[in-house]
Protein backbone atom coordinates (compact mmCIF):
# COMPACT_ATOMS: atom_id res chain seq x y z
CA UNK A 1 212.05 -24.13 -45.32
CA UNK A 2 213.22 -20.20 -45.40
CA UNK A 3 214.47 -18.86 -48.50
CA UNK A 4 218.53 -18.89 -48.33
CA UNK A 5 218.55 -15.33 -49.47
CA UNK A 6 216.19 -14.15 -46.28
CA UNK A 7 218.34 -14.03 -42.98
CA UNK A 8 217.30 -13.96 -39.51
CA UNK A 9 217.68 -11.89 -36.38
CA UNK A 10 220.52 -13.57 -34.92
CA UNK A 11 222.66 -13.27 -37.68
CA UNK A 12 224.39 -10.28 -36.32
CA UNK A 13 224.98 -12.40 -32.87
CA UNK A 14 225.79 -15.72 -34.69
CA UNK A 15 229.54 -15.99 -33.85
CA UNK A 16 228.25 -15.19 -30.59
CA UNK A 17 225.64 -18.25 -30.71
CA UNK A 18 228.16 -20.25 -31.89
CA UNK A 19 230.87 -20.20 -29.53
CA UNK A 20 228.39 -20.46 -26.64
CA UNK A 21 227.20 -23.57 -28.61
CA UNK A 22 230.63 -24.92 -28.62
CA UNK A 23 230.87 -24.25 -24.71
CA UNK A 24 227.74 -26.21 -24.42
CA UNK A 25 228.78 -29.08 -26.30
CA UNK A 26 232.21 -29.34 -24.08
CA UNK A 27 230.06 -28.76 -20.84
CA UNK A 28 228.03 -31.92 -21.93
CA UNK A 29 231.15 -34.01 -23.41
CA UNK A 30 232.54 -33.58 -19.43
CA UNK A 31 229.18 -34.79 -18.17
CA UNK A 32 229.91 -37.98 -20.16
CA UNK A 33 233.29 -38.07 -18.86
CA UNK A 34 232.29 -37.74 -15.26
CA UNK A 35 229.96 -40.02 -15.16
CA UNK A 36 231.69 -42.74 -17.32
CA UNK A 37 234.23 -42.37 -14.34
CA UNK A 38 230.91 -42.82 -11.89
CA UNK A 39 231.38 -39.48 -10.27
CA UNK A 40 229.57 -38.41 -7.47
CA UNK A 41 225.51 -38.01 -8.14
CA UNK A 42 225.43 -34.76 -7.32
CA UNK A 43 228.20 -33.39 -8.66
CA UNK A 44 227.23 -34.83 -11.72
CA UNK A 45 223.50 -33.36 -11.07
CA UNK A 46 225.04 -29.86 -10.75
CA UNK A 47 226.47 -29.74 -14.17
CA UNK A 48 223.93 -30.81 -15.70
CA UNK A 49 221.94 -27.93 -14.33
CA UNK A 50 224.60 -25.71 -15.62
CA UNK A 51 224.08 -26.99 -18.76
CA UNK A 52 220.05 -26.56 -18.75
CA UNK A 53 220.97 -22.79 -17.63
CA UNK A 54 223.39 -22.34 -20.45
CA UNK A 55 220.58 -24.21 -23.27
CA UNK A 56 218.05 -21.77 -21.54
CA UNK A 57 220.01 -18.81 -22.15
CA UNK A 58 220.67 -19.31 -25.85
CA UNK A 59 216.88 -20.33 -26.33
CA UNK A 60 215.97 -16.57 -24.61
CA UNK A 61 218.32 -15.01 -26.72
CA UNK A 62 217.13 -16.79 -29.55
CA UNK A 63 213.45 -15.96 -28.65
CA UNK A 64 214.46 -12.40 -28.16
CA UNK A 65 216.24 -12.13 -31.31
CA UNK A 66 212.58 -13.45 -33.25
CA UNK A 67 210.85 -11.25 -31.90
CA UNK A 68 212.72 -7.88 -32.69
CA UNK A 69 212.72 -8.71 -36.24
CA UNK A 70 211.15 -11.67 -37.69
CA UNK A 71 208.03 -10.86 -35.65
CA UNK A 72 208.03 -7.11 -35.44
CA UNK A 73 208.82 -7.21 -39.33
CA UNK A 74 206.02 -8.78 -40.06
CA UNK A 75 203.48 -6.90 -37.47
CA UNK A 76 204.68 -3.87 -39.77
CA UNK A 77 203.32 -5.34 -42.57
CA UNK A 78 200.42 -6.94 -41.00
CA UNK A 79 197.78 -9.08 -42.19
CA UNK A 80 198.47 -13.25 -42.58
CA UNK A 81 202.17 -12.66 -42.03
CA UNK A 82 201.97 -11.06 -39.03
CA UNK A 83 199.39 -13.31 -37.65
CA UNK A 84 201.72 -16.49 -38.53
CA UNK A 85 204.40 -14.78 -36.81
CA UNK A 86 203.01 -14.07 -33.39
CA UNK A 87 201.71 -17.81 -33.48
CA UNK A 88 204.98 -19.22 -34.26
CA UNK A 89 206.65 -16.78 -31.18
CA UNK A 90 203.81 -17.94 -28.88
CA UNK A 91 204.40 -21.63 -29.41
CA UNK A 92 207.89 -21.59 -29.18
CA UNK A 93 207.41 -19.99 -25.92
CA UNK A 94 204.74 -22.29 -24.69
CA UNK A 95 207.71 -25.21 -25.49
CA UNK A 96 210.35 -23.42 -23.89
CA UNK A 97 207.59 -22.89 -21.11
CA UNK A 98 207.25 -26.21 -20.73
CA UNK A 99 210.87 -27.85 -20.67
């Protein structure tokens, strides 16, 4: 777990993160609703893709954030640190890659 003292790239977006966050969790509350009412399959299909866009779209952001400071940080100081860095960047890629 990270040190509390030690904060992270997004800090200086987090409001930002947050209220898109919030949107998200209202966008999938009125997926619930709309299909606890049995809405049409494809409407119901559409905003769920809107939802996977909006989840993306933090994730990149998120990604981005890593890697202009946690991972370029750590490239400046080099060595075992850097190394774990660019590892951790790759295979949160490779999962976002793959969902």
């Amino acid at each position: 777990m990270t040190a509390p003292t030690e904060t992270h790239g997004y800090i200086t977006d987090k409001d930002r993160y947050l209220q898109r966050l919030r949107r998200i969790e209202g966008q999938a509350r009125g997926i619930s609703k709309i299909v606890d009412e049995q809405k049409y399959c494809i409407d119901i299909l559409t905003q769920i893709s809107a939802l996977t866009s909006a989840l993306q779209a933090v994730a990149v952001g998120l990604l981005d954030d890593h890697l202009k400071h946690c991972v370029m940080d750590a490239a400046r100081e080099d060595g075992p640190t850097a190394d774990a860095k660019i590892k951790e960047a790759s295979d949160a890629i490779a999962r976002l890659v793959r969902s």
